[in-house]
Protein backbone atom coordinates (compact mmCIF):
# COMPACT_ATOMS: atom_id res chain seq x y z
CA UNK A 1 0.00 0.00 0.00
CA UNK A 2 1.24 3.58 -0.56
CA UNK A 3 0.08 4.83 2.59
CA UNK A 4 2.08 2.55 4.30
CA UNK A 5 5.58 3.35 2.14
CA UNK A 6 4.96 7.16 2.43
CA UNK A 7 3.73 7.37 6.52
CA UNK A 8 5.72 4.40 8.15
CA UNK A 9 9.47 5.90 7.98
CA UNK A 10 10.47 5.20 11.98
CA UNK A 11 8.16 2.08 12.44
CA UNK A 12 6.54 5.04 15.10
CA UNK A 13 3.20 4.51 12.93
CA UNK A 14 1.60 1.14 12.32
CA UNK A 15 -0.85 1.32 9.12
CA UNK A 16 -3.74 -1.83 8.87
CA UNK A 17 -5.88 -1.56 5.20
CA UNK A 18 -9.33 -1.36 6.05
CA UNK A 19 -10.36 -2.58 2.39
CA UNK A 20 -13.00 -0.16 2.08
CA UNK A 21 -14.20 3.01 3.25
CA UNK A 22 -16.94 2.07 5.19
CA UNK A 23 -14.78 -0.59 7.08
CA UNK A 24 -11.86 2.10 7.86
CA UNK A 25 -14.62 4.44 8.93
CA UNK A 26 -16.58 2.16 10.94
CA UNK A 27 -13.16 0.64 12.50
CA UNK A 28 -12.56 4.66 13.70
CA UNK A 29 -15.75 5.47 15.08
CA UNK A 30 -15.09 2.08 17.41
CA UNK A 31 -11.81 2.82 18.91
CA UNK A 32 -13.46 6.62 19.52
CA UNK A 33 -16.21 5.32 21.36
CA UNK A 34 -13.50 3.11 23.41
CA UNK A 35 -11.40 6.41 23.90
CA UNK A 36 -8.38 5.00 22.19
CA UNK A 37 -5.49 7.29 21.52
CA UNK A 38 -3.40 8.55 18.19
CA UNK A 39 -6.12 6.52 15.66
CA UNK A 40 -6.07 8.30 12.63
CA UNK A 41 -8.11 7.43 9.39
CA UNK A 42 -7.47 7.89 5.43
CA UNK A 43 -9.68 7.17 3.00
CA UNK A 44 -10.81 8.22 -0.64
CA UNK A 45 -12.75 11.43 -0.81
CA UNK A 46 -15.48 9.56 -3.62
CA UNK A 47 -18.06 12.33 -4.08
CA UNK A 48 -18.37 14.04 -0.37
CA UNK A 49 -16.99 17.09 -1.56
CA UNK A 50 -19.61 17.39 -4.34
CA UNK A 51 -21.90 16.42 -2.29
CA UNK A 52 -21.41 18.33 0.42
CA UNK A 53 -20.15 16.08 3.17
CA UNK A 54 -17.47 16.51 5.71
CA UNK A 55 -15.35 13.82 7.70
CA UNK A 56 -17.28 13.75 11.19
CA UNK A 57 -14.37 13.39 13.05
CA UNK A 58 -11.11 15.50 13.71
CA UNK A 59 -9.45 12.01 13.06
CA UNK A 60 -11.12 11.18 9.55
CA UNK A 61 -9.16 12.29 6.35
CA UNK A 62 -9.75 12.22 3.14
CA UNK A 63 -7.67 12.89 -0.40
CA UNK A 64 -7.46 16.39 -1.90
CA UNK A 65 -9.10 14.84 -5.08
CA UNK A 66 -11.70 11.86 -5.65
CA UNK A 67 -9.22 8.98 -4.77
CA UNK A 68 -5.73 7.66 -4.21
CA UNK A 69 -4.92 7.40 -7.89
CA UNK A 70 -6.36 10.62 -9.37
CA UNK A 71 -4.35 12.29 -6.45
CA UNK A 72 -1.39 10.33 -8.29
CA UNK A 73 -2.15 11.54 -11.41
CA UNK A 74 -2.62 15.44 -10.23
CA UNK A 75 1.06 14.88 -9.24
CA UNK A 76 4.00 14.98 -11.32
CA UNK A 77 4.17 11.44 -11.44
CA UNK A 78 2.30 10.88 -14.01
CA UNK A 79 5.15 13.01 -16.06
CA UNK A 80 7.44 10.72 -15.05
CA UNK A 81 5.34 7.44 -16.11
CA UNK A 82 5.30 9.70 -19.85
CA UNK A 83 8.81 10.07 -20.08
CA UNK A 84 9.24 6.56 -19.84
CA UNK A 85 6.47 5.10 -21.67
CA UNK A 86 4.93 7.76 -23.65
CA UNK A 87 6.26 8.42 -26.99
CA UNK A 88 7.46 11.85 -27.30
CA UNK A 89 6.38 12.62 -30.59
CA UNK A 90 2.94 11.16 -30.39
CA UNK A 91 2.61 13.31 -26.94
CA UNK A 92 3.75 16.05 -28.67
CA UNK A 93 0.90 16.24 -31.69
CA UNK A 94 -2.12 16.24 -28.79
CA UNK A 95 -3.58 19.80 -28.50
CA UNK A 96 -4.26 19.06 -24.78
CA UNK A 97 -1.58 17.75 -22.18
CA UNK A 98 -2.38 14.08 -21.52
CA UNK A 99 -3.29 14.89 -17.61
CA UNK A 100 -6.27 17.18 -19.78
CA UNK A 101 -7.05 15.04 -22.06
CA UNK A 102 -7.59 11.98 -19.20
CA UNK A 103 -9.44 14.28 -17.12
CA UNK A 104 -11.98 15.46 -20.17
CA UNK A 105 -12.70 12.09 -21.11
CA UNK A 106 -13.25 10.39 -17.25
CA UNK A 107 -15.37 13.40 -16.55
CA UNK A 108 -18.46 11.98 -18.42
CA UNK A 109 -17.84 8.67 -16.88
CA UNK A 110 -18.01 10.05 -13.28
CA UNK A 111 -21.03 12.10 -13.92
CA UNK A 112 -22.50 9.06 -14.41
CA UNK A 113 -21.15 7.02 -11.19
CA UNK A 114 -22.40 10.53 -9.42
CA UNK A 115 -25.33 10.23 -10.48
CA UNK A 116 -26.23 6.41 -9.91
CA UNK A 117 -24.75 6.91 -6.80
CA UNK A 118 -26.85 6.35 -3.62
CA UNK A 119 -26.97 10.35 -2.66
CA UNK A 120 -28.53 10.57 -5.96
CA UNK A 121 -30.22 8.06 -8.29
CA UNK A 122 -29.45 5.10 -6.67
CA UNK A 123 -29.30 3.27 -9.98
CA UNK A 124 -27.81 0.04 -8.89
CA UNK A 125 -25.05 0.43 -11.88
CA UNK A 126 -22.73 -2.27 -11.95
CA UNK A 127 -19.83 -0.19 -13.48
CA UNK A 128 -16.74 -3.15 -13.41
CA UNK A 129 -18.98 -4.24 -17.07
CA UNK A 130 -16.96 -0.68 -18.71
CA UNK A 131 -14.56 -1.83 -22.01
CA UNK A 132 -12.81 0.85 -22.20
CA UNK A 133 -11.10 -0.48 -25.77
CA UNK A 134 -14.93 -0.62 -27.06
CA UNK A 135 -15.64 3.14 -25.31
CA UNK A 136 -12.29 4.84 -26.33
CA UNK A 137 -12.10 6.21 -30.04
CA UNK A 138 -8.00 4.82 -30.98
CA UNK A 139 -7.47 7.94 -33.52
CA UNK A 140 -8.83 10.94 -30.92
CA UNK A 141 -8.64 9.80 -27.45
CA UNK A 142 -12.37 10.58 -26.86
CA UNK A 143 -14.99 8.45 -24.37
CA UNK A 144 -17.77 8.06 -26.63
CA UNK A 145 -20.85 8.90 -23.79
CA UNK A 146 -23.45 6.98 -26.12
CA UNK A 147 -21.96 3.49 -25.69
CA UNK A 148 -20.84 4.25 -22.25
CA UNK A 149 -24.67 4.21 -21.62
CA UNK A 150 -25.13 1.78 -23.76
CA UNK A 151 -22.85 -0.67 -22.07
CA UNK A 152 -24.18 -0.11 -18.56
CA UNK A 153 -27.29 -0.83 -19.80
CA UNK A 154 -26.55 -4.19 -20.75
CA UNK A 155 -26.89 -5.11 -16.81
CA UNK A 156 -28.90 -2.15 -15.47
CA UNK A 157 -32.37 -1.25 -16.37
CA UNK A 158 -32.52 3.12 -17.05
CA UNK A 159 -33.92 5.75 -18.77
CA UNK A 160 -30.70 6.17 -21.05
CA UNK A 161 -32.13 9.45 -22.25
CA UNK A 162 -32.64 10.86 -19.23
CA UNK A 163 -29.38 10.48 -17.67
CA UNK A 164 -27.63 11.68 -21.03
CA UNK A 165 -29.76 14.79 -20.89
CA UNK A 166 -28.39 15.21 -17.00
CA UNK A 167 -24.59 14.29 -17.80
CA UNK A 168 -24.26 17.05 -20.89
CA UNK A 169 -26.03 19.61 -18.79
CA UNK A 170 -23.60 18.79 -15.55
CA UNK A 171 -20.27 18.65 -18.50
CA UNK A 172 -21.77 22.47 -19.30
CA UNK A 173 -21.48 24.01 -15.39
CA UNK A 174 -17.93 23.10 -15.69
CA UNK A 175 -17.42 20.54 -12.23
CA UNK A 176 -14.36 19.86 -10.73
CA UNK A 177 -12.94 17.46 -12.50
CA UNK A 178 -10.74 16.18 -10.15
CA UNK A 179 -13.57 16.07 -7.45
CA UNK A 180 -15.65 13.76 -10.17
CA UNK A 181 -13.30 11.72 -12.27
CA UNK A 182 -12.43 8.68 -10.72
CA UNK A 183 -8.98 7.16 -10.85
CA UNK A 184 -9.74 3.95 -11.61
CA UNK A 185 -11.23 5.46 -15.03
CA UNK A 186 -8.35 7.94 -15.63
CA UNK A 187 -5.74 4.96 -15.24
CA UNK A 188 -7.79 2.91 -17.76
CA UNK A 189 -8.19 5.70 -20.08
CA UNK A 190 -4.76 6.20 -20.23
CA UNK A 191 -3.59 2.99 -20.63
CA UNK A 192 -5.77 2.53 -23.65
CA UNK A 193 -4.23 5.72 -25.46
CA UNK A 194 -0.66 4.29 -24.10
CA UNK A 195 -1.38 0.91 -26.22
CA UNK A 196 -3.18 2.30 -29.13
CA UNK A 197 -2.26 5.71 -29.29
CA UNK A 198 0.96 7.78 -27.37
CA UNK A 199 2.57 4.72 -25.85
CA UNK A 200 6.27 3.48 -27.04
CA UNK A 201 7.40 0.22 -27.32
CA UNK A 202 6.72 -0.42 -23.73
CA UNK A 203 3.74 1.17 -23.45
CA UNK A 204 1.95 -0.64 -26.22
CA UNK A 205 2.45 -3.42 -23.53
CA UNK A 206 0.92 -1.85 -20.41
CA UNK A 207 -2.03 -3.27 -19.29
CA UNK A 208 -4.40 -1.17 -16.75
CA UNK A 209 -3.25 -2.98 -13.90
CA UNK A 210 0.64 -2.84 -14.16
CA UNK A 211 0.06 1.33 -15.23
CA UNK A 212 -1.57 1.26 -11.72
CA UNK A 213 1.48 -0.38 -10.11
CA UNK A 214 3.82 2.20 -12.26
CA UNK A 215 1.80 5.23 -10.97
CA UNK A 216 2.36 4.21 -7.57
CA UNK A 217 6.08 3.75 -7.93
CA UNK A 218 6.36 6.67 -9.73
CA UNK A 219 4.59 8.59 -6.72
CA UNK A 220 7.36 10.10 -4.55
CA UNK A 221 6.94 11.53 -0.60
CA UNK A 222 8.27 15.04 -2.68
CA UNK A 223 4.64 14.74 -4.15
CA UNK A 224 2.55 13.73 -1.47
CA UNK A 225 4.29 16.51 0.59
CA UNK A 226 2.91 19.09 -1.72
CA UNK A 227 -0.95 17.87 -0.72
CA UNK A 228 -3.36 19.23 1.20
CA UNK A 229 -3.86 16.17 2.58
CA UNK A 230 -0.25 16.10 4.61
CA UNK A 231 -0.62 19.58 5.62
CA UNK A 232 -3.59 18.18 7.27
CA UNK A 233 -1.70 15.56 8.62
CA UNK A 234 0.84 17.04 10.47
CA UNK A 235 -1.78 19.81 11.69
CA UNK A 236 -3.01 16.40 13.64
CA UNK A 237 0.52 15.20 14.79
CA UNK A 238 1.37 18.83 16.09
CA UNK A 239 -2.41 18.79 18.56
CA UNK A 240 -1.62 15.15 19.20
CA UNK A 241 1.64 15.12 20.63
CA UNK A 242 3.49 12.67 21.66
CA UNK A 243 1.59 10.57 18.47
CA UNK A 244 3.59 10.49 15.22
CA UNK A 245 2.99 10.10 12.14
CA UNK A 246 6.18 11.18 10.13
């Protein structure tokens, strides 16, 4: 886990993966009610910032932006991944920098998990069905929205018209991108445009998975240091002395 290579330097901080949200939260709201001392819990933002929620305790945190990996990608990082499997030329050509171009093409994507979410629709839609080599035009990079809803319909009954009326109407009021697109989607967009589109030799031969695995190597403390997220951090380890977390 990254947490645990960027937090545990001194073996002062012991880190346990929760393997979900609502276990890590409902593991920290336990050890409060049993007044236990220097607990301290990260997860994902997801949509509470769009939604308008707030951690309910001093000892909840979340990421600056949706999740773990778009917080990667918002970082230099993802630069680094380029250099190494992007090729230059190709890269050069787009109009948009890549980190653009991934964040255009998630953002219809996570309108839609937004709005089948629970605090919304509640639409039930099974979202692991996504192939993103069927949804991703090879030549321009673009996330077609039409068979996007087309392929979740396949499992989920909806009024497909309905939510595409709601998605290009949320795409005009501009969201925060960051706050919508999730990173799951960004890492699979770009490793479709690595393999059929910018990649290099190696990157024609980086599957979604192993990107995710590069991302997170490529992901130095420099990085996490610069987020919101750590500021907040050791804000916490300065009131909760003699706790560390650094």
């Amino acid at each position: 886990m990254l947490y645990q290579r960027l937090i545990n330097k001194n073996d002062r901080c012991l880190t346990i993966v929760a393997h979900s949200k609502e276990n890590a939260i409902k593991a920290l709201y336990i050890v409060e009610e049993e007044s236990y001392k220097g607990i301290i819990c990260i997860v994902d933002s997801d949509f509470w910032n769009v939604d308008g929620c707030c951690p309910e305790s001093e000892h909840l945190f979340t990421t600056d932006t949706h999740d773990l990996e778009s917080m990667i990608i918002s970082s230099n990082a993802i630069d680094k991944v380029l250099a190494e499997y992007g090729d230059r030329e190709q890269i050069g050509s787009l109009d948009k920098s890549v980190r653009e171009i991934l964040l255009e093409n998630a953002l219809p994507i996570g309108l839609t998990r937004w709005l089948s979410s629970p605090h919304k629709r509640n639409l039930g839609i099974d979202f692991k069905i996504i192939d993103f080599l069927e949804l991703i035009d090879r030549f321009t990079f673009s996330v077609d929205i039409e068979i996007l809803l087309m392929q979740l319909r396949r499992r989920t009954l909806f009024d497909k018209n309905a939510l595409m009326r709601d998605i290009k109407r949320l795409m005009k009021s501009r969201p925060d991108s960051w706050q919508i697109c999730s990173g799951h989607d960004l890492v699979q967009i770009l490793s479709v445009g690595l393999r059929e589109i910018i990649g290099n030799d190696l990157g024609r031969r980086v599957t979604a998975e192993r990107l995710d695995s590069i991302l997170r190597i490529a992901y130095e403390d420099g990085h996490f240091y610069e987020t919101k997220l750590f500021s907040k951090l050791v804000s916490w380890e300065a009131k909760n002395i003699p706790y560390k977390i650094f």
